[in-house]
N, C-alpha and C. Protein backbone atom coordinates (compact mmCIF):
# COMPACT_ATOMS: atom_id res chain seq x y z
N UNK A 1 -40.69 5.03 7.74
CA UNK A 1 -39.47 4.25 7.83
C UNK A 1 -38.95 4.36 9.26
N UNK A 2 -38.47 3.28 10.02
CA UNK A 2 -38.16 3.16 11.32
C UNK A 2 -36.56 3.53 11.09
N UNK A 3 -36.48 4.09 12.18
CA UNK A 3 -35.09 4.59 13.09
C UNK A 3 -34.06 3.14 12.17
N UNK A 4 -34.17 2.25 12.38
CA UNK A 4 -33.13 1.04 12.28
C UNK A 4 -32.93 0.74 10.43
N UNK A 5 -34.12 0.99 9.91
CA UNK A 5 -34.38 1.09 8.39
C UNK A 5 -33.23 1.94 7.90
N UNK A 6 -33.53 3.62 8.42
CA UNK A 6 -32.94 4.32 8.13
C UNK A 6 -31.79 4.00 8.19
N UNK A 7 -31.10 3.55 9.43
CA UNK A 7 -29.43 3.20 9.84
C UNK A 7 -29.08 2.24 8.58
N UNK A 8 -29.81 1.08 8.18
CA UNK A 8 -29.67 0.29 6.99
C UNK A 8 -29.22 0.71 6.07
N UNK A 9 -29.85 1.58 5.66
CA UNK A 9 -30.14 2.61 4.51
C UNK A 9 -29.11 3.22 4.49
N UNK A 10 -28.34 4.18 5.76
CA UNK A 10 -27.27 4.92 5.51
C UNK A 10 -26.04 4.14 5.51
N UNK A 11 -25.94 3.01 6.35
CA UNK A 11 -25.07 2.27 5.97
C UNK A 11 -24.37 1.32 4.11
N UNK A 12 -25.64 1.14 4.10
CA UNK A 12 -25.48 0.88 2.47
C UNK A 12 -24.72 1.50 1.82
N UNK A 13 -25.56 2.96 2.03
CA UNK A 13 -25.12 4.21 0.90
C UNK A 13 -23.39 4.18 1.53
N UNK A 14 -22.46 3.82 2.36
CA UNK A 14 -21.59 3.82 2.79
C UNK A 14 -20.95 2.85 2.16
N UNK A 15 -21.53 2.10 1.42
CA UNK A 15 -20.66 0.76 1.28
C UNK A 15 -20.18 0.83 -0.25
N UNK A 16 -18.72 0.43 -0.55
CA UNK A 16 -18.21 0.65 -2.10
C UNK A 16 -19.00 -0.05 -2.79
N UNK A 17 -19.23 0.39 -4.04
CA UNK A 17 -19.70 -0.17 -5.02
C UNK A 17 -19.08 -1.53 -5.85
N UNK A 18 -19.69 -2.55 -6.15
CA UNK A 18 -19.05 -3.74 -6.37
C UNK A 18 -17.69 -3.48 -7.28
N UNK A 19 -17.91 -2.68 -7.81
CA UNK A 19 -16.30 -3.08 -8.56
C UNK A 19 -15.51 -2.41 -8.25
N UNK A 20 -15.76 -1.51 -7.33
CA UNK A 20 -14.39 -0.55 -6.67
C UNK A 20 -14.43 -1.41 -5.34
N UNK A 21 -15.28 -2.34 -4.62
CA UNK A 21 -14.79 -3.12 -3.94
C UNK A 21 -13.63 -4.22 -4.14
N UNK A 22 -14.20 -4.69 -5.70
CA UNK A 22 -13.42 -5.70 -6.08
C UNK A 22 -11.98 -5.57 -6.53
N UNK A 23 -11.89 -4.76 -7.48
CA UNK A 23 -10.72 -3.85 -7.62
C UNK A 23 -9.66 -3.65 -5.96
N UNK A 24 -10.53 -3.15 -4.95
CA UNK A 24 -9.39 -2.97 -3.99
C UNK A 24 -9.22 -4.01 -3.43
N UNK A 25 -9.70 -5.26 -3.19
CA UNK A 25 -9.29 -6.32 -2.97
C UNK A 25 -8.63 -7.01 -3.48
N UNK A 26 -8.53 -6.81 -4.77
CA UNK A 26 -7.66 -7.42 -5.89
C UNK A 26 -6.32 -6.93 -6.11
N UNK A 27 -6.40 -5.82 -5.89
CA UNK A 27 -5.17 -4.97 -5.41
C UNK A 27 -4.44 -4.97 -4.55
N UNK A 28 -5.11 -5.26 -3.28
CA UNK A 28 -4.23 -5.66 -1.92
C UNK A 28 -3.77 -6.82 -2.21
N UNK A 29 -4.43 -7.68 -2.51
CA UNK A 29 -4.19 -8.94 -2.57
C UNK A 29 -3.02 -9.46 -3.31
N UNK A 30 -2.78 -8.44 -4.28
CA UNK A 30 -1.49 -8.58 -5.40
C UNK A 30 -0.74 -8.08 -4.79
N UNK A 31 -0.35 -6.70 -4.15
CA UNK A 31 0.50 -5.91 -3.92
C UNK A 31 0.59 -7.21 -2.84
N UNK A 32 0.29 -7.52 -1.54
CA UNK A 32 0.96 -8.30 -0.53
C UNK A 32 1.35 -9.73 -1.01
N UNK A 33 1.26 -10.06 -1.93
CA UNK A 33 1.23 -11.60 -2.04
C UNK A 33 2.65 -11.17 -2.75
N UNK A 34 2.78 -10.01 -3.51
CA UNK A 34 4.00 -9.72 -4.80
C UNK A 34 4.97 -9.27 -3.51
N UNK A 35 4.53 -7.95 -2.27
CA UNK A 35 5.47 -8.25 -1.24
C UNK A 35 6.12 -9.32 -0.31
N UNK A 36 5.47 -10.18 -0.24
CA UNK A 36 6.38 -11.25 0.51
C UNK A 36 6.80 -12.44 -0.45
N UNK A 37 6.39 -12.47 -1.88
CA UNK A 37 7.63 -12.94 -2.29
C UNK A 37 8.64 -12.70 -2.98
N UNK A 38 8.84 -11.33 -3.26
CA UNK A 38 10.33 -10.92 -3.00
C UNK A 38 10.92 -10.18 -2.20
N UNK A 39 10.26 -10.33 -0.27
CA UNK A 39 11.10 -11.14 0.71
C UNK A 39 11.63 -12.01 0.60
N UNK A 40 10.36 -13.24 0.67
CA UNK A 40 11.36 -14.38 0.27
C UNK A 40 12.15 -14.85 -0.44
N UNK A 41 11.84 -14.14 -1.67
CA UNK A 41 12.63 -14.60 -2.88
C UNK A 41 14.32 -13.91 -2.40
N UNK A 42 14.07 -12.65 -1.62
CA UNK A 42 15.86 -12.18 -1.65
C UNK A 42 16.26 -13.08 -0.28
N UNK A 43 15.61 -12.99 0.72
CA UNK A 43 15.92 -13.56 2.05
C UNK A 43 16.92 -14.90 1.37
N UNK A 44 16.04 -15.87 0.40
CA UNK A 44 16.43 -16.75 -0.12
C UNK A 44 17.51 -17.01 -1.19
N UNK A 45 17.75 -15.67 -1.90
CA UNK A 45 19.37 -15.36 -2.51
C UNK A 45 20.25 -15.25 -1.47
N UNK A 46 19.94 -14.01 -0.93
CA UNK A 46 20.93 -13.70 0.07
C UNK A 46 21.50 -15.09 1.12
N UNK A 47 20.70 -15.91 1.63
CA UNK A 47 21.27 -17.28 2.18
C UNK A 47 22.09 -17.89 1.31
N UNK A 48 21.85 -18.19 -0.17
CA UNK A 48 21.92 -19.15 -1.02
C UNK A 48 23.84 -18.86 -1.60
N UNK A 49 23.62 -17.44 -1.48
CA UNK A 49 24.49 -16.51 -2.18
C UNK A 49 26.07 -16.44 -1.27
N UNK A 50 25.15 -16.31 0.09
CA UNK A 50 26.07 -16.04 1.16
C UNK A 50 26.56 -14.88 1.60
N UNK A 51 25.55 -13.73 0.92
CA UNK A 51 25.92 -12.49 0.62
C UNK A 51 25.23 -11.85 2.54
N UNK A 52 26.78 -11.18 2.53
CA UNK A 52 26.88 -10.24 3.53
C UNK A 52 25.75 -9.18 4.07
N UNK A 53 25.72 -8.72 5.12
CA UNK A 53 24.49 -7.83 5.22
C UNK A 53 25.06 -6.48 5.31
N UNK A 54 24.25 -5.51 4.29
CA UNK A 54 24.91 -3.81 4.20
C UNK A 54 25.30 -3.43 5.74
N UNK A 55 25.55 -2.84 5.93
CA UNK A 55 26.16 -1.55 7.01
C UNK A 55 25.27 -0.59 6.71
N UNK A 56 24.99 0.20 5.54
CA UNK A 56 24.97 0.99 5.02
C UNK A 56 22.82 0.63 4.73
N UNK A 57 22.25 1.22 4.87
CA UNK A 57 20.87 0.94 4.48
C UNK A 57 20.47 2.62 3.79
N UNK A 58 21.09 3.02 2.91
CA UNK A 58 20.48 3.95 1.80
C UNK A 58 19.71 2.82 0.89
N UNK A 59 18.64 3.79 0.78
CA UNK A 59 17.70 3.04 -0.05
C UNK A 59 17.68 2.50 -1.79
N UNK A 60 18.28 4.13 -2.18
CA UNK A 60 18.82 3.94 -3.54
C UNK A 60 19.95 3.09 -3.88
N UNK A 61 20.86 3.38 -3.02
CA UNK A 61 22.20 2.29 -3.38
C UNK A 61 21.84 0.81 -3.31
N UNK A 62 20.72 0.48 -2.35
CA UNK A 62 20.60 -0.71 -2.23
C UNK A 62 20.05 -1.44 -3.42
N UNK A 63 19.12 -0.42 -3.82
CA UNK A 63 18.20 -1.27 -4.85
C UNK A 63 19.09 -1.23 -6.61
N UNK A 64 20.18 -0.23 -6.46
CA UNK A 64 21.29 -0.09 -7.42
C UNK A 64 21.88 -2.11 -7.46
N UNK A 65 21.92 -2.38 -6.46
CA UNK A 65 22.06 -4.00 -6.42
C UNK A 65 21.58 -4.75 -6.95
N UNK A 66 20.22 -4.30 -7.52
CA UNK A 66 19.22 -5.79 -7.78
C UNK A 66 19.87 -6.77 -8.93
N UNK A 67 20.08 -7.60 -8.66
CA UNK A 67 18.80 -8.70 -7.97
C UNK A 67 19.78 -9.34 -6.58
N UNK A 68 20.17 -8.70 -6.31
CA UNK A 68 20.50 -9.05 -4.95
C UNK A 68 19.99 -9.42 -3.81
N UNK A 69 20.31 -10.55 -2.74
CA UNK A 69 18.87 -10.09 -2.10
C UNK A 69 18.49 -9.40 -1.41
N UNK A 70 19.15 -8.81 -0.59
CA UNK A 70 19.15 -7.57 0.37
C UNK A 70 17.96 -6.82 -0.42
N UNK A 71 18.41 -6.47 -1.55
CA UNK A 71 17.57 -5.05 -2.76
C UNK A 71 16.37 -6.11 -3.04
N UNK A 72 16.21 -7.02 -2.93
CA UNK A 72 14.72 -7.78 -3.44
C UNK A 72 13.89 -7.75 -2.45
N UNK A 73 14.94 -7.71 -1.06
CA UNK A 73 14.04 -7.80 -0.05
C UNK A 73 13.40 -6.61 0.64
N UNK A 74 14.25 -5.42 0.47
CA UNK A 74 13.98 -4.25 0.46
C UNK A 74 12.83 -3.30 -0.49
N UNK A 75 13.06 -3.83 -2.00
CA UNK A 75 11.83 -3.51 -2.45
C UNK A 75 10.54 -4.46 -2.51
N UNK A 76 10.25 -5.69 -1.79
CA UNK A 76 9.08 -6.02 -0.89
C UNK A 76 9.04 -5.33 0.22
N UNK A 77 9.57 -4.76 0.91
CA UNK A 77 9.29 -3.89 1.56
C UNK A 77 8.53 -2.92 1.48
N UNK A 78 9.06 -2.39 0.24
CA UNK A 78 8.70 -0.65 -0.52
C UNK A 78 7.47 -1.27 -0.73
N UNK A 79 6.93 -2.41 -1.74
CA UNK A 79 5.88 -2.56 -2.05
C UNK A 79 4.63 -2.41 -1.07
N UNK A 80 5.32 -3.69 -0.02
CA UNK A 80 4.15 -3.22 1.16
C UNK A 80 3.98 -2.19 1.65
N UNK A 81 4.74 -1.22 1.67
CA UNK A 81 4.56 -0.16 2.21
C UNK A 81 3.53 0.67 1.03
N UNK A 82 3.57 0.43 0.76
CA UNK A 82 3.17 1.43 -0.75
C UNK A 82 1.40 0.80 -1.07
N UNK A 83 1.47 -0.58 -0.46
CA UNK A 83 0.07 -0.94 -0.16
C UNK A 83 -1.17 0.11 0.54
N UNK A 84 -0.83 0.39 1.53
CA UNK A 84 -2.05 1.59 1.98
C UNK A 84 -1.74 2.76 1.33
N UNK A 85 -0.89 3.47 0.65
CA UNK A 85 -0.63 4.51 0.16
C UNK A 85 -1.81 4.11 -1.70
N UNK A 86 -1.66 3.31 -1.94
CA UNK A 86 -2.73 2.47 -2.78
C UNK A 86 -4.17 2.46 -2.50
N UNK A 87 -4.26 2.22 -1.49
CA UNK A 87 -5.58 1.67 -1.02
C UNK A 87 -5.92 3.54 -1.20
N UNK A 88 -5.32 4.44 -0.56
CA UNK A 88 -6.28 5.51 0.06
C UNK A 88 -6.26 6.48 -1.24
N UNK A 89 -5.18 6.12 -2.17
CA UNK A 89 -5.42 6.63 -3.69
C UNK A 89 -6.93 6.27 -4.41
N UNK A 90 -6.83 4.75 -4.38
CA UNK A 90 -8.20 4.19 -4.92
C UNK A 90 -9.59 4.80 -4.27
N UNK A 91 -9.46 5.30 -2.87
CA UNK A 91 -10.54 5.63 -1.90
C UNK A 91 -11.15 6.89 -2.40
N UNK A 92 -10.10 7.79 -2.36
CA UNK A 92 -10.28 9.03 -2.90
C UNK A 92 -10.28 9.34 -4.39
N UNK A 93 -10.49 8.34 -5.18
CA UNK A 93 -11.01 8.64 -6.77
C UNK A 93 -12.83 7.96 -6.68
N UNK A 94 -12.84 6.94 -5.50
CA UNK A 94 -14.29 6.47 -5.56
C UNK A 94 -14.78 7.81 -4.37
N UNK A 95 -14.50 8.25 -3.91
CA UNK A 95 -14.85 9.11 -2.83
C UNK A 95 -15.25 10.57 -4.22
N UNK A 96 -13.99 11.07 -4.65
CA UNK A 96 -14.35 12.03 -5.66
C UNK A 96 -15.29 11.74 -6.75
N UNK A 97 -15.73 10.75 -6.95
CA UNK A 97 -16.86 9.90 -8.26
C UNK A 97 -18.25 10.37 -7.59
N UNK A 98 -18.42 10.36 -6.00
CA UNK A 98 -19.42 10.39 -5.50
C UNK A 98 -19.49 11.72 -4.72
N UNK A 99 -18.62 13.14 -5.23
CA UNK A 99 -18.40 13.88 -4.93
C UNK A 99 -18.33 14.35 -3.61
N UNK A 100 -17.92 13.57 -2.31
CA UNK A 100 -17.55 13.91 -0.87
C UNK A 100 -15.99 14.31 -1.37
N UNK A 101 -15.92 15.51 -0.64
CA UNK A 101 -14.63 16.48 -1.50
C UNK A 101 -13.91 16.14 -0.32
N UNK A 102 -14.36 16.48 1.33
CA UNK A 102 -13.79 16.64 2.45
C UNK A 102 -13.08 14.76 2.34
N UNK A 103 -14.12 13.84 2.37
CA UNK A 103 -13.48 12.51 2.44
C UNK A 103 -12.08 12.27 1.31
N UNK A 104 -12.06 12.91 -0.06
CA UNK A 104 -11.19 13.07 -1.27
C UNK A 104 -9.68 13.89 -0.43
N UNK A 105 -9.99 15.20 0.58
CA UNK A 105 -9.06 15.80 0.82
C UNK A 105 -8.67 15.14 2.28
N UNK A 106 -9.05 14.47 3.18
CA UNK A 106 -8.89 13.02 3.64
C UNK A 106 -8.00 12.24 3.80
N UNK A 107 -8.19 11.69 2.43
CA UNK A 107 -7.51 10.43 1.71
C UNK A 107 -6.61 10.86 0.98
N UNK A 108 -6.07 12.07 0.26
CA UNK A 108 -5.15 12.86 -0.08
C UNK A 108 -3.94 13.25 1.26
N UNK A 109 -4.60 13.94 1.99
CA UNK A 109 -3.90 14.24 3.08
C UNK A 109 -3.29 12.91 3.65
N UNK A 110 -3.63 12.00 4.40
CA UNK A 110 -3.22 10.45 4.46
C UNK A 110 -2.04 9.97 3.45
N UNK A 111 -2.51 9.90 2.46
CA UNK A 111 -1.30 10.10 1.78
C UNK A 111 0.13 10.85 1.87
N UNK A 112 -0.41 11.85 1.70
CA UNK A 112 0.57 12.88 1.91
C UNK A 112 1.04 12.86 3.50
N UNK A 113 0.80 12.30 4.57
CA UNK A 113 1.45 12.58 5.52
C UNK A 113 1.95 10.85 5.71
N UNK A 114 1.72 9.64 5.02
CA UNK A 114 2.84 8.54 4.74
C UNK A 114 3.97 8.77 4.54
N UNK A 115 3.56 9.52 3.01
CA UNK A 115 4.82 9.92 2.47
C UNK A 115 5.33 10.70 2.83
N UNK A 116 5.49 11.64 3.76
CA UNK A 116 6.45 12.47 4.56
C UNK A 116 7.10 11.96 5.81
N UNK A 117 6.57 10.93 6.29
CA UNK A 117 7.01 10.23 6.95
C UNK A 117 7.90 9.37 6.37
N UNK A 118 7.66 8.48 5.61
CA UNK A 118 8.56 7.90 4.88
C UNK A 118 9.62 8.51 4.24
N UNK A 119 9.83 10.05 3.86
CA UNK A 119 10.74 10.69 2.88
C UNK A 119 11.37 11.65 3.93
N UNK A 120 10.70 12.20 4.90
CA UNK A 120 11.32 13.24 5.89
C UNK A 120 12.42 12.54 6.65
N UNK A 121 14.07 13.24 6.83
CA UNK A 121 14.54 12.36 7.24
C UNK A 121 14.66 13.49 9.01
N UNK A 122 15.11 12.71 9.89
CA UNK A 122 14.89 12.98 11.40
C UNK A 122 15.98 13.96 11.37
């Protein structure tokens, strides 16, 4: 087997398996399409409504609002955000299926340092 075979070969073995491919595409694809439209959907209360813009951007109080749009537009936000925190969940259950532990603790860690970013306050 030639040098370039081999590279073939290891590349393959690299590549998700069709339905954990499909699955994460199907997934992104929902989570972003469901985030920007309720952006738009609040962007589009909030005009419609005439409703004022917070001062105040706590996260919980805001979404205490819904269906407001500020809070609709805010949790499209959350959603997208919550998109790669998704993706690297799904990574690391196909990563642990195929037992690479280091790639599993990885994609765990990644996680875990989103969400500390996102939750740690300055």
């Amino acid at each position: 087997m030639s040098a370039s075979e081999r590279e073939v070969e290891r590349l393959r073995a690299l590549q998700l398996d069709p339905a954990t491919g499909t699955a994460q595409r199907r997934m992104i694809r929902c989570m972003v399409a469901t985030s920007l439209a309720l952006v738009a959907l609040g962007e589009t209360l909030a005009v419609v409504r005439h409703e004022p813009p917070r001062a105040d951007h706590a996260v919980l109080e805001t979404l205490r609002d819904l269906p407001s749009g500020e809070s609709l537009m805010l949790l499209g936000i959350l959603v997208g955000i919550a998109t790669p925190i998704a993706r690297a969940l799904l990574l690391a259950r196909w990563f642990a299926r195929r037992g690479e532990r280091a790639m599993v603790a990885i994609s765990v860690a990644l996680v875990g340092i989103i969400l500390a970013g996102l939750l740690l306050r300055h």
